[in-house]
Protein backbone atom coordinates (compact mmCIF):
# COMPACT_ATOMS: atom_id res chain seq x y z
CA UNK A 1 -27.05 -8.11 -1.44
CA UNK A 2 -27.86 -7.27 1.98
CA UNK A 3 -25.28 -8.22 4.71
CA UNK A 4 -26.88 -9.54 7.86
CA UNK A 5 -23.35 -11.08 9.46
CA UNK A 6 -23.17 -10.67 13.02
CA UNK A 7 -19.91 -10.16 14.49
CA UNK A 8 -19.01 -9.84 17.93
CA UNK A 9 -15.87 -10.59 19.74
CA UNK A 10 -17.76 -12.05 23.32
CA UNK A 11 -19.68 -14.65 20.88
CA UNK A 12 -16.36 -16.22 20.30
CA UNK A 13 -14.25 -15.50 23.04
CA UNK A 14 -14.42 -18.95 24.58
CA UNK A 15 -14.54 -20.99 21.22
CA UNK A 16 -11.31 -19.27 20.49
CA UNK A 17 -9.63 -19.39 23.52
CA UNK A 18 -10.19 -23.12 23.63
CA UNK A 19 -8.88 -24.01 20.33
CA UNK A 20 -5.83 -21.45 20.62
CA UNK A 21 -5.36 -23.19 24.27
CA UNK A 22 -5.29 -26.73 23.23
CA UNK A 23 -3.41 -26.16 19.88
CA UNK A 24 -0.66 -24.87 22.21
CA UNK A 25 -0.75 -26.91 24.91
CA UNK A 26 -0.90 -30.17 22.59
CA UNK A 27 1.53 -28.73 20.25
CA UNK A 28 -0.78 -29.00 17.22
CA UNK A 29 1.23 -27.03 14.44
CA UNK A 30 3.10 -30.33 14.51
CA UNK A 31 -0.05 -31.88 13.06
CA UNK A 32 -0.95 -28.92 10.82
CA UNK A 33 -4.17 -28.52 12.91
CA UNK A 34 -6.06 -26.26 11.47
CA UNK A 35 -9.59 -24.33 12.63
CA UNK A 36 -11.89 -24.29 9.57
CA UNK A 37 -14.43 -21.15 9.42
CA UNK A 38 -17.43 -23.00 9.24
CA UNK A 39 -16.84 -24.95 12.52
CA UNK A 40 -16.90 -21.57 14.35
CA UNK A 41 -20.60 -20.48 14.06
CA UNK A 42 -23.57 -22.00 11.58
CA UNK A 43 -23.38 -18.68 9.36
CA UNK A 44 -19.95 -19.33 8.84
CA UNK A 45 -21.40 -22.05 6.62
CA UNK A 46 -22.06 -19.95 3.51
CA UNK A 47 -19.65 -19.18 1.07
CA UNK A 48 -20.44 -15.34 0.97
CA UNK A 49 -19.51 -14.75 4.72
CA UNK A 50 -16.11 -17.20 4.42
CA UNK A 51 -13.76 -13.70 3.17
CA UNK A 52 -15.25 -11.14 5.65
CA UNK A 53 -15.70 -13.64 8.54
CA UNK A 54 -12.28 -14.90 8.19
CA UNK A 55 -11.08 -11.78 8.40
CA UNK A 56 -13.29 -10.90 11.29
CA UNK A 57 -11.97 -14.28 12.86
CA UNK A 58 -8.04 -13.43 12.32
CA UNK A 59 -8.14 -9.96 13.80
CA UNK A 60 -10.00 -11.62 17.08
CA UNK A 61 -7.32 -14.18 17.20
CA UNK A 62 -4.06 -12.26 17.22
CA UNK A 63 -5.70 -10.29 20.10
CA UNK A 64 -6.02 -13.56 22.09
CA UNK A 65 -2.19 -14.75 21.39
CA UNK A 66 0.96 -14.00 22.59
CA UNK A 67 2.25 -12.71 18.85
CA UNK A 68 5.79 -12.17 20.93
CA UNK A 69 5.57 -16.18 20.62
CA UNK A 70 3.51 -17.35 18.08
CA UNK A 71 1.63 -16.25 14.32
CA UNK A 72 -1.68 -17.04 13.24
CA UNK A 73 -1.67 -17.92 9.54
CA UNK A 74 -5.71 -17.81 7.23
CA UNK A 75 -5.55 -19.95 4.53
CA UNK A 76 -8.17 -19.60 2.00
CA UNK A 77 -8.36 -22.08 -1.16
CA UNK A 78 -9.64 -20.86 -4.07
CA UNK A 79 -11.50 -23.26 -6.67
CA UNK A 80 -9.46 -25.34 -9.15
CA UNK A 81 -8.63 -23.32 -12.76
CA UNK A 82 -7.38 -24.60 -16.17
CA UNK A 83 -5.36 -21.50 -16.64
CA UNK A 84 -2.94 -19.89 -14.11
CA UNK A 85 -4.30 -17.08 -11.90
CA UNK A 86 -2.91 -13.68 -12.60
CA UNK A 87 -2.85 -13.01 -8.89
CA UNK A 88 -1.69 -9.60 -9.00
CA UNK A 89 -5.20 -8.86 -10.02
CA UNK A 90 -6.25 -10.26 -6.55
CA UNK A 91 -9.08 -8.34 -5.06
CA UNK A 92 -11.25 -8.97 -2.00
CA UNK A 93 -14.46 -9.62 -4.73
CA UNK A 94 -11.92 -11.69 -7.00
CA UNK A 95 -11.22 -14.23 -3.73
CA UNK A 96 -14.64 -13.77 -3.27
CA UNK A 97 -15.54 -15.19 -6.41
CA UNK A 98 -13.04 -17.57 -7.15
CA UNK A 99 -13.46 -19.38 -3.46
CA UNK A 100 -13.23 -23.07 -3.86
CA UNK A 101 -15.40 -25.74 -1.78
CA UNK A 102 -13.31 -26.19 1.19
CA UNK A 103 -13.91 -23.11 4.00
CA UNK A 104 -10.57 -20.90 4.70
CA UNK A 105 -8.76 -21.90 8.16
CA UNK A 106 -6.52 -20.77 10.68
CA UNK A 107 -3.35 -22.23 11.60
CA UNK A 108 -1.56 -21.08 15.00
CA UNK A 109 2.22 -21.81 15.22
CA UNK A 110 5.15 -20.63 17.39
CA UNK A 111 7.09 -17.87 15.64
CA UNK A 112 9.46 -19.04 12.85
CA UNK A 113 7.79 -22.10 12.50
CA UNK A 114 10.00 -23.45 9.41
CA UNK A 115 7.38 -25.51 7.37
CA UNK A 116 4.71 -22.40 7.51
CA UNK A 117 8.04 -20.05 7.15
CA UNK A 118 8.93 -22.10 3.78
CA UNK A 119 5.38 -21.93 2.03
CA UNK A 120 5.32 -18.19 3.03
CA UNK A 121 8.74 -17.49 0.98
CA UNK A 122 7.81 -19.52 -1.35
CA UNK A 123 4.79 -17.65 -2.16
CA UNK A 124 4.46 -14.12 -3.98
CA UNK A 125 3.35 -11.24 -1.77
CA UNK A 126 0.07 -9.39 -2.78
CA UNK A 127 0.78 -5.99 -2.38
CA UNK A 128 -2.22 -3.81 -3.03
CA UNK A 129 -4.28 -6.88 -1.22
CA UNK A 130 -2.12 -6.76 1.42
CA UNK A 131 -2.71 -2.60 1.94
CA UNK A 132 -6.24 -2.78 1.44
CA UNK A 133 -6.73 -5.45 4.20
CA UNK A 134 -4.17 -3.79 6.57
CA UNK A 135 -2.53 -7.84 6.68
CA UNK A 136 0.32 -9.11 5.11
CA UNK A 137 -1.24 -11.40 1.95
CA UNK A 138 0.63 -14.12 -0.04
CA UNK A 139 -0.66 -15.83 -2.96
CA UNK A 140 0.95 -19.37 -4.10
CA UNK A 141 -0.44 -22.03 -6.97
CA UNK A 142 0.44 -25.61 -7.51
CA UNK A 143 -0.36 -27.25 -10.71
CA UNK A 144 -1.60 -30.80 -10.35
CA UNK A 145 -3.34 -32.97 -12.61
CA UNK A 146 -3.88 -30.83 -15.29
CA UNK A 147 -5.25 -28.26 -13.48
CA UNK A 148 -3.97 -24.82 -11.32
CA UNK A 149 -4.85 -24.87 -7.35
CA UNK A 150 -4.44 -21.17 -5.53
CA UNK A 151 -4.11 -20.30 -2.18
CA UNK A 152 -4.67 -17.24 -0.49
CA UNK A 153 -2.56 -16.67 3.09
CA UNK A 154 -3.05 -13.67 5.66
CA UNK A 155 -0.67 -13.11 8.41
């Protein structure tokens, strides 16, 4: 599959700034306001840009923020299973694969923020993920309704 993503920092400079600018000047981590990928650019839209956009996305926005204050956290869902994930099998093409229907989002929040702090501790730390992607990667799965819902973070 050929990759025809186009990625540049200036063609979201100001879309970024905004949201990063309003979330902390409104306070909006005390809303859980979230940025979802697709709202960012129209080729966000597909599924098979969400991982490496995302990614693309984070990086941009921990160069915009004053990490001495605050954390951005990606949060990609993957799709609803009947069986629990083994998630130390985890890969970039595994996520890939197992994305669910809602696009991954951002969350910015001032360091220590105890609610994001709690999920991240309560989640289990994908190693190899985490080296391959240079980002510190959780993994954590709720079971609801008969059925197993994961969730992929990136710090």
């Amino acid at each position: 599959m050929k990759n025809d993503l186009q990625l540049e920092k200036k063609n979201y400079k100001e879309y970024l700034q905004g949201w990063v600018n309003e979330v902390i000047s409104d306070k909006l981590w005390e809303k859980y306001a979230d940025l979802h990928i697709d709202t960012i650019d129209v080729q966000f839209k597909q599924p098979e840009y969400w991982i490496e956009a995302s990614l693309f996305i984070l990086n941009y926005l921990l160069e915009i923020i004053d990490e001495s204050k605050y954390e951005v956290l990606l949060a990609i869902p993957l799709a609803y299973t009947e069986a629990p994930t083994d998630f130390q099998s985890l890969s970039r093409n595994l996520i890939k694969k197992s994305l669910g229907d809602t696009p991954p989002s951002f969350y910015l929040f001032p360091l220590q923020f105890s609610p994001i702090t709690a999920t991240i501790d309560s989640a289990f730390h994908l190693t190899e993920f985490s080296v391959e992607i240079k980002r510190d990667t959780y993994f954590k799965e709720e079971y609801t309704d008969n059925e197993y819902f994961g969730t992929v973070f990136i710090k």
